[in-house]
Protein backbone atom coordinates (compact mmCIF):
# COMPACT_ATOMS: atom_id res chain seq x y z
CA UNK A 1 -28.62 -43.79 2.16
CA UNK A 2 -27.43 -40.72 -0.13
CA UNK A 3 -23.99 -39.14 1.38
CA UNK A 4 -24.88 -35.53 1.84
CA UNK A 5 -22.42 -32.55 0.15
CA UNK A 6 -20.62 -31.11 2.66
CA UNK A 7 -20.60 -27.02 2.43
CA UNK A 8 -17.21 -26.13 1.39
CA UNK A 9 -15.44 -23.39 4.08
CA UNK A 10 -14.03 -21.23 1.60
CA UNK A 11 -13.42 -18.62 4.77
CA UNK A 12 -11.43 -19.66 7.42
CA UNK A 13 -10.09 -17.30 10.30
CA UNK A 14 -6.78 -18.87 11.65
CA UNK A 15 -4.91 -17.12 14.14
CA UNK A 16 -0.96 -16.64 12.61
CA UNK A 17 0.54 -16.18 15.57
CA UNK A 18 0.08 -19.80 16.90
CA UNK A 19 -1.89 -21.46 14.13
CA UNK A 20 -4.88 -22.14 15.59
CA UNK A 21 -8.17 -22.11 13.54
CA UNK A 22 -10.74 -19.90 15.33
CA UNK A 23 -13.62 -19.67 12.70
CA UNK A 24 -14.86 -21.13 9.26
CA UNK A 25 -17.41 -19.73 7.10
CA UNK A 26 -19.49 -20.94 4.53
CA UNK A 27 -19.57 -19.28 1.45
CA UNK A 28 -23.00 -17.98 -0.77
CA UNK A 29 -24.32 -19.91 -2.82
CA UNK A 30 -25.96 -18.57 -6.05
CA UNK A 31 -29.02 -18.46 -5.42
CA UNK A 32 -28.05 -16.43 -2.09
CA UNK A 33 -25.42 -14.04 -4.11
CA UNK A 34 -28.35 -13.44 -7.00
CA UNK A 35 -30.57 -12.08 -3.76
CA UNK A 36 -27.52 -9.87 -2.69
CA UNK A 37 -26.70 -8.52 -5.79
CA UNK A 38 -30.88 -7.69 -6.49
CA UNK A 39 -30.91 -5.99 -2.83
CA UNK A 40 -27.95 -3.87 -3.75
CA UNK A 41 -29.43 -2.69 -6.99
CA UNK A 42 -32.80 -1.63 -4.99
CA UNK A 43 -31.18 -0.22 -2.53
CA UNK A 44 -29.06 2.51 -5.44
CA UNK A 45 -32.31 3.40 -6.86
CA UNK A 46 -33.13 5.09 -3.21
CA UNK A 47 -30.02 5.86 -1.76
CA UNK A 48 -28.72 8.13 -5.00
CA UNK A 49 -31.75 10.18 -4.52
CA UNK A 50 -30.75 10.70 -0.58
CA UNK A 51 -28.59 14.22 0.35
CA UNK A 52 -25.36 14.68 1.06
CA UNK A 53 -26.41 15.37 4.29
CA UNK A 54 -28.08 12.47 4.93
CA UNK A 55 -25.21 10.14 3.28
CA UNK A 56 -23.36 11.88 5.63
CA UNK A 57 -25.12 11.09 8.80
CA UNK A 58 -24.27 6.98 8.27
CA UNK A 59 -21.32 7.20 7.36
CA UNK A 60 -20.32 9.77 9.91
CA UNK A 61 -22.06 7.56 12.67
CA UNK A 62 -20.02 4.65 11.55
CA UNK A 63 -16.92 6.55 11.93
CA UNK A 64 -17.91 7.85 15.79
CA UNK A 65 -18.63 4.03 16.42
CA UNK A 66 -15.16 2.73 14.95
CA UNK A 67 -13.19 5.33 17.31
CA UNK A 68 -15.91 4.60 20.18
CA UNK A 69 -15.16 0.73 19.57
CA UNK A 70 -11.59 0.69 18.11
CA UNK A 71 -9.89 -1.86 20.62
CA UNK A 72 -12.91 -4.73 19.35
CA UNK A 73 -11.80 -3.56 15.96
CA UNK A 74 -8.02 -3.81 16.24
CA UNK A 75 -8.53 -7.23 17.91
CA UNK A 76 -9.97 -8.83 15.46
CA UNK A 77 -7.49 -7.42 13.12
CA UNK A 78 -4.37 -9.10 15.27
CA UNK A 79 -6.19 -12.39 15.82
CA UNK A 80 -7.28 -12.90 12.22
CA UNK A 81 -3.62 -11.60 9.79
CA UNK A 82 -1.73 -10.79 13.06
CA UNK A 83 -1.30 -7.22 13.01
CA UNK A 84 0.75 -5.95 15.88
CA UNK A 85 -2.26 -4.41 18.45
CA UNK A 86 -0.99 -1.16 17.95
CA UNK A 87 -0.65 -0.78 14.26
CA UNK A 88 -4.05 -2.27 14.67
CA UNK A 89 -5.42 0.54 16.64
CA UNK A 90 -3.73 2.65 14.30
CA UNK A 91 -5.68 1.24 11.16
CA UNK A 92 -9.05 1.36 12.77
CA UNK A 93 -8.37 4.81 14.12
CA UNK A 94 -7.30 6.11 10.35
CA UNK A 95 -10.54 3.97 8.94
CA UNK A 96 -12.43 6.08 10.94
CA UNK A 97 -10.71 9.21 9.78
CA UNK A 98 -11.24 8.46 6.48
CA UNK A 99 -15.12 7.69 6.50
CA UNK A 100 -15.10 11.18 8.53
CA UNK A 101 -13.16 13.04 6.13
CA UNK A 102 -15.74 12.03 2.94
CA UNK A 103 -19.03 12.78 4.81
CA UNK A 104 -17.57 15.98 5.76
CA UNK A 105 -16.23 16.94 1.94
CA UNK A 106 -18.02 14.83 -0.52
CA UNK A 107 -20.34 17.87 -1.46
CA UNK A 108 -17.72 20.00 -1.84
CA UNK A 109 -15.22 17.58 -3.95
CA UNK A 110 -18.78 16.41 -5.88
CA UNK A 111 -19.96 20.53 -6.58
CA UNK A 112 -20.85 21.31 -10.04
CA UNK A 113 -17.87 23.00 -12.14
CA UNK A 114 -18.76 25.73 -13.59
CA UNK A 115 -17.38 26.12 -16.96
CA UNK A 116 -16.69 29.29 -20.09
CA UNK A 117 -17.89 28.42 -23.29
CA UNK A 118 -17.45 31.15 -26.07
CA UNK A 119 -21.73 31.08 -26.14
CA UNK A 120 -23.82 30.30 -23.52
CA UNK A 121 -23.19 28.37 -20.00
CA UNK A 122 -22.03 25.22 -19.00
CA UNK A 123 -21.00 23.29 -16.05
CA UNK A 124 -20.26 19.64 -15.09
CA UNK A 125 -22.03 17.87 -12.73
CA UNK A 126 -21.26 14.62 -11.21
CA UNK A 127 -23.94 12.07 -10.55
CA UNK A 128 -23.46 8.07 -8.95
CA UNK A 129 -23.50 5.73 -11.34
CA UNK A 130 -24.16 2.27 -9.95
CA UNK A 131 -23.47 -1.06 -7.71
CA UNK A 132 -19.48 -0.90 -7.65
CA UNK A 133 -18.12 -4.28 -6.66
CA UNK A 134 -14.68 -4.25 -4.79
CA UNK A 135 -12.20 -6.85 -4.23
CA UNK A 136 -10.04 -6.23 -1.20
CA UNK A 137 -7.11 -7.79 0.53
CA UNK A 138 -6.33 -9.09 3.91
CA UNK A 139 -3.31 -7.05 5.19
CA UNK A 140 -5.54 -3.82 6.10
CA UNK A 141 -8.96 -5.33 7.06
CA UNK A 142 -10.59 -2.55 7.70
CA UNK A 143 -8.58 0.35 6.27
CA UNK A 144 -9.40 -1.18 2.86
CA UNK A 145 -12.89 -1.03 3.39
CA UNK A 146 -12.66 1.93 4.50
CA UNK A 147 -11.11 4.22 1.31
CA UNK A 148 -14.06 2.29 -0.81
CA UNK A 149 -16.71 2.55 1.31
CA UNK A 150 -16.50 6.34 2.42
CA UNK A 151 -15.67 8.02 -1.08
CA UNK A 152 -18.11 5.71 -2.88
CA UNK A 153 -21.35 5.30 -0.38
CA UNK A 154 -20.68 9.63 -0.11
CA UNK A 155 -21.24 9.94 -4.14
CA UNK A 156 -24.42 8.42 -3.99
CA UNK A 157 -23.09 4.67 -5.01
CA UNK A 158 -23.33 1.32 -3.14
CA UNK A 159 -21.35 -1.40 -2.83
CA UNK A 160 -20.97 -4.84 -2.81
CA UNK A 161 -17.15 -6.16 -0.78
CA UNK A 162 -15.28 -9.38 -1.38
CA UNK A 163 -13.08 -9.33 1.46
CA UNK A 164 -9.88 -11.51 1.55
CA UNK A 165 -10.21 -14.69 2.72
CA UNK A 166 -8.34 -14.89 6.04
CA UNK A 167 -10.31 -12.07 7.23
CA UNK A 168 -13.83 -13.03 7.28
CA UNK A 169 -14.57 -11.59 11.00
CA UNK A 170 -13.37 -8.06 10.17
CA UNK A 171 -15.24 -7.90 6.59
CA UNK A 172 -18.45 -9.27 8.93
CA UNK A 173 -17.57 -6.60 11.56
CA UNK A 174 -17.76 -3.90 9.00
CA UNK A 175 -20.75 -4.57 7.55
CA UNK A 176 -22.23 -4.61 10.79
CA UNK A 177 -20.38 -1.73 11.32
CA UNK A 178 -22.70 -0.03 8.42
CA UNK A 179 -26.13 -1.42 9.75
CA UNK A 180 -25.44 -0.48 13.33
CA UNK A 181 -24.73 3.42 11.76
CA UNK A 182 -28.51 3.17 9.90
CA UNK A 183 -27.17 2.34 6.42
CA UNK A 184 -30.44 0.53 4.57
CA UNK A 185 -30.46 -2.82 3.31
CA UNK A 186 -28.31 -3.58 0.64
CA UNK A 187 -25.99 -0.15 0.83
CA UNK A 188 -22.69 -2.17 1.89
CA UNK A 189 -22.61 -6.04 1.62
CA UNK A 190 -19.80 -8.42 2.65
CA UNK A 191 -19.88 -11.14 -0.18
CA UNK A 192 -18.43 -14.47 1.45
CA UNK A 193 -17.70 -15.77 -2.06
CA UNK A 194 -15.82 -17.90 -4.47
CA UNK A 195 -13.30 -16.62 -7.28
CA UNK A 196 -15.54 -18.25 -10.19
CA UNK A 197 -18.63 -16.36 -8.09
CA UNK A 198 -16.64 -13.40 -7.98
CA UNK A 199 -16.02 -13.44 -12.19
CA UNK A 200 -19.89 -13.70 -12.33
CA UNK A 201 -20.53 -10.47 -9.94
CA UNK A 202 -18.30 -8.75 -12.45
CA UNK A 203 -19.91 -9.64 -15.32
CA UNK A 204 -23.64 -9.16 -14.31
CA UNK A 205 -25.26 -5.82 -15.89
CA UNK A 206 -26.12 -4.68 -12.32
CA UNK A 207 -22.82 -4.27 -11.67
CA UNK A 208 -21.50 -0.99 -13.27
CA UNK A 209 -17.71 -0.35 -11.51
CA UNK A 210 -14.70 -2.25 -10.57
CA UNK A 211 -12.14 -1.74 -7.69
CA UNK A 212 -9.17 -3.49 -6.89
CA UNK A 213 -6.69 -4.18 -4.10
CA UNK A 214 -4.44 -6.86 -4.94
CA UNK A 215 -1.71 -8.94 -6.59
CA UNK A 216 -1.17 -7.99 -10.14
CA UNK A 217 -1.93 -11.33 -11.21
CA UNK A 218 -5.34 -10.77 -9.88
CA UNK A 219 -5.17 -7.29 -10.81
CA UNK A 220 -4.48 -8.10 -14.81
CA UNK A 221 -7.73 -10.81 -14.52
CA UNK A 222 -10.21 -8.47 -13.08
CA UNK A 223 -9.45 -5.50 -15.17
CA UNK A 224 -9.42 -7.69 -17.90
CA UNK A 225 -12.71 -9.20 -17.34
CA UNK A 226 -14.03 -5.65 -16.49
CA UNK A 227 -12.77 -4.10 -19.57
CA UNK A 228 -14.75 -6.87 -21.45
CA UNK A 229 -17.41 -5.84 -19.87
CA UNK A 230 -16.74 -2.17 -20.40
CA UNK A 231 -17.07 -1.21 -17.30
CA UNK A 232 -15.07 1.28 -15.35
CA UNK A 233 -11.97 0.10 -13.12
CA UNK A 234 -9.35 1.19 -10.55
CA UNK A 235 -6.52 -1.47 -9.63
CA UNK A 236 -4.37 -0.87 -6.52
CA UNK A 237 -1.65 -3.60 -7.20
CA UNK A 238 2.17 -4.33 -5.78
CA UNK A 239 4.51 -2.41 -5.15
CA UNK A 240 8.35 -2.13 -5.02
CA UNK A 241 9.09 0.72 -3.53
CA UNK A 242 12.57 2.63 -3.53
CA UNK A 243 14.56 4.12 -0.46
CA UNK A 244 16.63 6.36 -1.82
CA UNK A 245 19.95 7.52 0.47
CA UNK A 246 21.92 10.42 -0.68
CA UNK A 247 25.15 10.99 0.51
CA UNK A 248 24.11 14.37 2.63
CA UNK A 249 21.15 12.33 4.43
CA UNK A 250 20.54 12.65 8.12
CA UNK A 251 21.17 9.19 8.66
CA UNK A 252 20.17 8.46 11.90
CA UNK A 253 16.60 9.85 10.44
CA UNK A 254 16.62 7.91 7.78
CA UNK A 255 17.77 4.55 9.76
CA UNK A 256 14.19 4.92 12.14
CA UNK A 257 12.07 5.14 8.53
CA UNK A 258 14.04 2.42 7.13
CA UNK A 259 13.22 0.24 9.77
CA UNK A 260 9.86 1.25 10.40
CA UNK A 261 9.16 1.94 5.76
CA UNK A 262 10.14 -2.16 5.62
CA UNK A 263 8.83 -3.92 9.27
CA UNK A 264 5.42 -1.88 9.41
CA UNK A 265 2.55 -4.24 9.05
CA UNK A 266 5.56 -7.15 9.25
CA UNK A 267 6.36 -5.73 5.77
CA UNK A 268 3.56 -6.81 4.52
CA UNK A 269 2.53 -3.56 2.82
CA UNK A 270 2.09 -2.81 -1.19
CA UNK A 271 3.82 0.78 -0.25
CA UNK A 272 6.41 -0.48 2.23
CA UNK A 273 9.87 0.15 1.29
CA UNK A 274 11.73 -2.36 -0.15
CA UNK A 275 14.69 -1.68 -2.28
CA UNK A 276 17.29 0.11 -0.23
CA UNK A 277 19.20 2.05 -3.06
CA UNK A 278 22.37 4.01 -1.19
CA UNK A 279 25.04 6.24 -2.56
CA UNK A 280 28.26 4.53 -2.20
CA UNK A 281 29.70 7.54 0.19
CA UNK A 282 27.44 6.15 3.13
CA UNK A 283 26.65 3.11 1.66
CA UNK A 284 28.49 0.69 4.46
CA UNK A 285 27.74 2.82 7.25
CA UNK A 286 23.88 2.65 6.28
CA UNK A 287 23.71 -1.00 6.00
CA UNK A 288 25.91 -1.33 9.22
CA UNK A 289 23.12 0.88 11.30
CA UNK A 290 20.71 -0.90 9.22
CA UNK A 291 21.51 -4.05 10.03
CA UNK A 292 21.48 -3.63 13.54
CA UNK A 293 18.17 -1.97 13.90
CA UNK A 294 16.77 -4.99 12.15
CA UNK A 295 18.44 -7.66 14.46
CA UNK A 296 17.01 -6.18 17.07
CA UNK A 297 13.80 -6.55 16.54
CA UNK A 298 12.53 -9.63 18.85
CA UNK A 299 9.25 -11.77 17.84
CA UNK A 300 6.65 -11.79 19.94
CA UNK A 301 3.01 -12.12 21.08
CA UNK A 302 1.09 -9.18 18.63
CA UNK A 303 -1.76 -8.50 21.38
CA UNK A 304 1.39 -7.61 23.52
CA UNK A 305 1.95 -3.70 23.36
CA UNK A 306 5.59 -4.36 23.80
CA UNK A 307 6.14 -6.98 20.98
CA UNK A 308 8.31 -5.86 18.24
CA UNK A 309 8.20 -8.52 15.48
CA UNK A 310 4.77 -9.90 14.57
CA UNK A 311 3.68 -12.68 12.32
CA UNK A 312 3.26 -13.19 8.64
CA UNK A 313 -0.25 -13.47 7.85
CA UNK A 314 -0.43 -17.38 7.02
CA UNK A 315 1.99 -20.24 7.31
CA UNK A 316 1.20 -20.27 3.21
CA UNK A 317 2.94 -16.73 2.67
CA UNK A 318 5.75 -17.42 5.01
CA UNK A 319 6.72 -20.51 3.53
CA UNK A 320 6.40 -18.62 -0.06
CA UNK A 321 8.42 -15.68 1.27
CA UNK A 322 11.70 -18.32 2.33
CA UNK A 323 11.73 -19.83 -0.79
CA UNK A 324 11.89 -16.66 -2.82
CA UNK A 325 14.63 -15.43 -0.39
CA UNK A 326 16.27 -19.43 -0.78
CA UNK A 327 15.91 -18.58 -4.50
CA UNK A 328 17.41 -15.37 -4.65
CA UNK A 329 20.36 -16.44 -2.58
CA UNK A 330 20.71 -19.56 -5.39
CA UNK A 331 20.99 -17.41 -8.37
CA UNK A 332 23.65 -15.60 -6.57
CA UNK A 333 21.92 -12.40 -4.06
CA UNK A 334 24.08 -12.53 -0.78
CA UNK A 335 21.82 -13.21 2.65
CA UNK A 336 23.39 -10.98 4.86
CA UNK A 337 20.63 -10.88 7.58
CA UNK A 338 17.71 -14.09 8.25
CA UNK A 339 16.20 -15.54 5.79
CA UNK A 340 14.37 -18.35 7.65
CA UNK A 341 11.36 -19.11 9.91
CA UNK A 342 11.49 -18.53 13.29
CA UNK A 343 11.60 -21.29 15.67
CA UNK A 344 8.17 -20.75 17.76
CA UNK A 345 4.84 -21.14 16.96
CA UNK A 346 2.96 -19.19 14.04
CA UNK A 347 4.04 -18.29 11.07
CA UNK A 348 7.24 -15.98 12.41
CA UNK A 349 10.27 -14.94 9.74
CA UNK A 350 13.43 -13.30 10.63
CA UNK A 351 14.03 -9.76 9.36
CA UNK A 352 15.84 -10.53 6.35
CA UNK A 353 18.88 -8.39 4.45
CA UNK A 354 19.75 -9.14 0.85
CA UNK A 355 22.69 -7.80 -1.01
CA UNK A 356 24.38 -8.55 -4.19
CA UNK A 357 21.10 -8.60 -6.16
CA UNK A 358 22.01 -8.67 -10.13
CA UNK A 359 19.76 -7.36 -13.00
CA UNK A 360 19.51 -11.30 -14.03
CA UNK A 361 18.74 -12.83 -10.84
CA UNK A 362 14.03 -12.52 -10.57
CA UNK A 363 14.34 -11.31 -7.30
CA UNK A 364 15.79 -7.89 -8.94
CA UNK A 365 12.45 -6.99 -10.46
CA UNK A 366 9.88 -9.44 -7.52
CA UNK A 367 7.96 -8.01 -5.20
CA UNK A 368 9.40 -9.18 -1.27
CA UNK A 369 5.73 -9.11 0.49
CA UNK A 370 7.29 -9.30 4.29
CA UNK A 371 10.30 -8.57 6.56
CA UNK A 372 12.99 -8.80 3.71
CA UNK A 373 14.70 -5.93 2.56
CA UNK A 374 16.87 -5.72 -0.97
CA UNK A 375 19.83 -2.79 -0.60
CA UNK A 376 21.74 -1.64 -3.43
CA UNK A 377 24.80 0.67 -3.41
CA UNK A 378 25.06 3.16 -6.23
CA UNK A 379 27.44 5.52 -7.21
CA UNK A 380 25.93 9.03 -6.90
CA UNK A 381 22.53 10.27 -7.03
CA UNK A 382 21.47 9.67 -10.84
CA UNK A 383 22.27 6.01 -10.44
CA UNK A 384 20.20 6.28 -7.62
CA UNK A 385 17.37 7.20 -9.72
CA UNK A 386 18.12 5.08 -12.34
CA UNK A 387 17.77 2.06 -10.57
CA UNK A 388 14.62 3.13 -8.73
CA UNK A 389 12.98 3.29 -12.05
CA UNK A 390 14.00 0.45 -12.91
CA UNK A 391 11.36 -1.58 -12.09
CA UNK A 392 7.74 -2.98 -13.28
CA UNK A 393 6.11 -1.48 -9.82
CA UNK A 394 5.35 2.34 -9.81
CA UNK A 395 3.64 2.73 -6.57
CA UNK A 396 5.78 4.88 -4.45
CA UNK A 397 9.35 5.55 -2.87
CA UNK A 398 11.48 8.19 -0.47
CA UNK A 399 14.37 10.10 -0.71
CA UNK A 400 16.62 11.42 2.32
CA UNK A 401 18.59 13.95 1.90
CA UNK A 402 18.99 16.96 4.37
CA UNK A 403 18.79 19.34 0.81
CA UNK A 404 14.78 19.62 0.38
CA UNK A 405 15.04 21.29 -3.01
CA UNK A 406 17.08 18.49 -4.12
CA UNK A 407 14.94 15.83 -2.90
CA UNK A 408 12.41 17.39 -4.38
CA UNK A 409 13.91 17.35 -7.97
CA UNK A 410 14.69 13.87 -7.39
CA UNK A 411 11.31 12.86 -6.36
CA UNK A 412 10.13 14.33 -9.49
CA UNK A 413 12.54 12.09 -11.20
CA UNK A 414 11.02 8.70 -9.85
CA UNK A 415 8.73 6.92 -11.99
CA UNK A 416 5.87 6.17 -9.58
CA UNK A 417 2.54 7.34 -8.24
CA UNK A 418 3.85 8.52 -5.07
CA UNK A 419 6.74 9.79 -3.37
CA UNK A 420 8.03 11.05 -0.10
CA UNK A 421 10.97 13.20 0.77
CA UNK A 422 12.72 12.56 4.07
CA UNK A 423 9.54 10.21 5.63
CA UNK A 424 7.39 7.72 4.30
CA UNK A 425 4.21 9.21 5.78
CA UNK A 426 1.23 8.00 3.46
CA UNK A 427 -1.58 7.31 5.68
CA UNK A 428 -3.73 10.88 5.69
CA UNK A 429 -7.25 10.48 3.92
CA UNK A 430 -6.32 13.87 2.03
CA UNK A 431 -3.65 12.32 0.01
CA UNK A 432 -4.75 10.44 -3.24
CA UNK A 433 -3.37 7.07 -2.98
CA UNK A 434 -2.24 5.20 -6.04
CA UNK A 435 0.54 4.22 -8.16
CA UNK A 436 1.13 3.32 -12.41
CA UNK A 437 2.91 0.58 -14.58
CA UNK A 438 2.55 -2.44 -12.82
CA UNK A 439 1.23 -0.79 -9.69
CA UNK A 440 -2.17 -0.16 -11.37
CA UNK A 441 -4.30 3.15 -12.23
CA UNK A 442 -6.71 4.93 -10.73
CA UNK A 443 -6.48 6.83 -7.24
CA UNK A 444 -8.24 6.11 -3.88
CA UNK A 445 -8.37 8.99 -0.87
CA UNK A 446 -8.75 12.73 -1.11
CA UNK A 447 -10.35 14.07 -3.94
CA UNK A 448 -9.71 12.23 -6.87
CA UNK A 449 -10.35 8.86 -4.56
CA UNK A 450 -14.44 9.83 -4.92
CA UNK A 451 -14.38 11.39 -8.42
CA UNK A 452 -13.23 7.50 -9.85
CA UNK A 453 -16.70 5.60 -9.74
CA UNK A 454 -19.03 8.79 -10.91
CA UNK A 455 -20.02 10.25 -13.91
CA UNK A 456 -19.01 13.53 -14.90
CA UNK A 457 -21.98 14.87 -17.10
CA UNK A 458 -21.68 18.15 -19.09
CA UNK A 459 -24.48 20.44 -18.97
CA UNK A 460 -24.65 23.66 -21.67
CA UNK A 461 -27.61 25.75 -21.71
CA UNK A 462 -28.29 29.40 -23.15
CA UNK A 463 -29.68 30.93 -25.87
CA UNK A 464 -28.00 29.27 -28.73
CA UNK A 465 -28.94 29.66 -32.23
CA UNK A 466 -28.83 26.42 -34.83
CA UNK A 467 -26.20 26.31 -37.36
CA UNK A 468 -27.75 28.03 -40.62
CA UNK A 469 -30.36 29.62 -39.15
């Protein structure tokens, strides 16, 4: 008798915080993705002709369900990566925002733009332009969706998702999500698909847009294999973001944001902070309060409201994570808080301090993607900046000081896409999202997240006479 192929289960939904497997997928196969890909590229040729109004009424429905439905939503979130319940609730709650805030402004951000020639009028107009396939990570599961699905379904595009795989339930979720709000066949699809799959998606003709959330490993692969393709890209890579302390800071404020800028999301966040860059006048006092505030922090169930400390999102990226803190510490950084696993089930790291971190040692210039936080003292505030921009990552950063002019001039200083003065508060669908250098190109949220996947046309008309005549 012929042994039969087993179907691989390329998505598997494991719970972190005790390890248990709670559902495996099977992925497309070709012949399934080709039908996918064919129902997407029907579906543009109807939906670009539809209104902004009646865009608007999906994916305005879809937001009313997400708040009317968040706790299902943040569930699934904490079982599958093991986001604390209510940073969960949080995500799903700003998901919802944001698929609100682009069926309430798309028309306005997409308007024609009138223009002044010297003869004659002109304006530019913006029109969709295709199937735009996005790759998106696990550590927001929905609020990733979210910031490609609302600008990009509101201009007239659709979209085909390849979700991370841990998270298969919450990519299924949200296209069900779509269908349950009246979006037609084909306008978002959840691809449950392989990398070499994935390369194919991006080089098929239908496909006429890129967008990625990711490593920059996978960030320099796509955009590579997009560019080859000529086709149009945003990448939304790592991060390494500086936390900048001046010597007149409120520190007390700027302890609760340190705390909350490196543990949010177990510090597994591309815009979390993670170099801790202090002036040397408060420098020990700082890392004293610092310190402290982390220790505290006890592990715990994440569907408990009152844990503090949540999981890592696989046993894979915690065991990564102690080895690049065990190989910092070996080429000479000083551990001065954790730096190992938890003893309890799931995939549980202690909040994790280190100092001492020279220009020659990798973890200087690495990205730290959980609870570990690297602080630096510096002299006075232009070392400060200095060493901020001192890094391959350009994403964001903070600076505390109780002078708001001054932080101000030093946040213009900083080499990144973003910064913050006195907070870290980036989650409002109004504020573009994005970062440069190593960090990526290309914005997501408010208006310049929905102008990225359309095409700006000029349009000049008027009574203009040849050249000659």
């Amino acid at each position: 008798m012929a042994l039969q192929t087993l179907p691989r289960m390329d998505y598997e939904s494991i719970n972190p915080s005790d390890g248990k497997t709670l559902k495996t997928f099977v992925s497309l196969n070709d012949d399934q993705l080709e039908k996918k890909i064919a129902t997407a590229q029907a579906c543009y040729e109807t939906w670009r002709t539809k209104s902004y109004a009646e865009r608007a009424a999906v994916i305005a429905k879809a937001a009313k369900i997400m708040r009317a439905d968040c706790d299902d939503y943040a569930r699934l979130a904490t079982l599958e990566m093991g986001k604390r319940i209510g940073e969960a609730r949080g995500e799903v709650q700003f998901s919802a925002d944001i698929l609100a805030y682009y069926a309430e402004n798309a028309e306005r951000f997409l308007a024609p733009v009138k223009l002044n020639p010297k003869i004659g009028q002109a304006h530019m107009e913006s029109s969709p332009i295709g199937v735009i396939f996005c790759v998106e990570p696990w550590n927001f599961p929905f609020y990733q969706l979210a910031r490609v699905a609302g600008p990009h379904l509101m201009a007239g595009n659709v979209v085909l998702v390849k979700h991370a795989g841990i998270v298969p339930q919450c990519a299924i979720a949200f296209e069900k999500l779509l269908i349950e709000a009246g979006a037609p066949l084909g306008l978002y699809t959840n691809l449950l698909i392989s990398h070499a799959q994935s390369d194919r998606v991006v080089d098929d003709v239908r496909i006429k847009g890129v967008a990625l959330t990711g490593s920059v490993a996978a960030g320099k692969s796509v955009a590579a294999r997009a560019g080859a393709n000529v086709k149009v890209s945003s990448m939304e890579l790592g991060g390494s973001d500086a936390f900048i302390v001046l010597e007149d800071a409120d520190l007390d404020h700027a302890i609760k944001w340190a705390v909350w800028g490196r543990m949010y999301n177990a510090g597994q966040t591309c815009c979390a902070a993670k170099r801790f860059i202090v002036v040397e006048a408060v420098a020990d006092k700082f890392l004293e309060k610092f310190r402290a505030a982390l220790a505290a922090l006890k592990p715990g169930d994440p569907m408990d409201e009152k844990t503090a400390l949540g999981p890592l999102s696989t046993e894979s990226a915690l065991l990564d994570l102690v080895k690049q803190v065990d190989g910092a510490v070996s080429r000479g950084a000083k551990l001065l808080l954790g730096g190992k696993r938890i003893d309890r089930p799931g995939s549980y790291m202690e909040p994790t301090i280190l100092t001492n971190i020279k220009p020659e040692n990798p973890a200087f210039r690495e990205e730290f993607f959980g609870p570990v936080a690297l602080f630096f003292r510096v002299k006075d505030e232009d070392a400060a900046i200095a060493l901020a921009n001192d890094s391959d990552f350009g994403l964001g950063g903070s600076v505390f000081t109780k002078d708001e002019a001054r932080g101000q001039r030093v946040a213009s200083r900083v080499e990144t896409g973003m910064m913050f003065v006195n907070n870290i508060s980036w989650s409002d669908a109004e504020l573009p999202f994005g970062g440069i250098k190593d960090s990526g190109y290309g914005r997501e949220l408010g208006n310049m997240g929905i102008q990225e996947f359309v095409n700006k046309k000029l349009v000049r008309f008027g009574a203009i006479e040849a050249p000659g005549s």
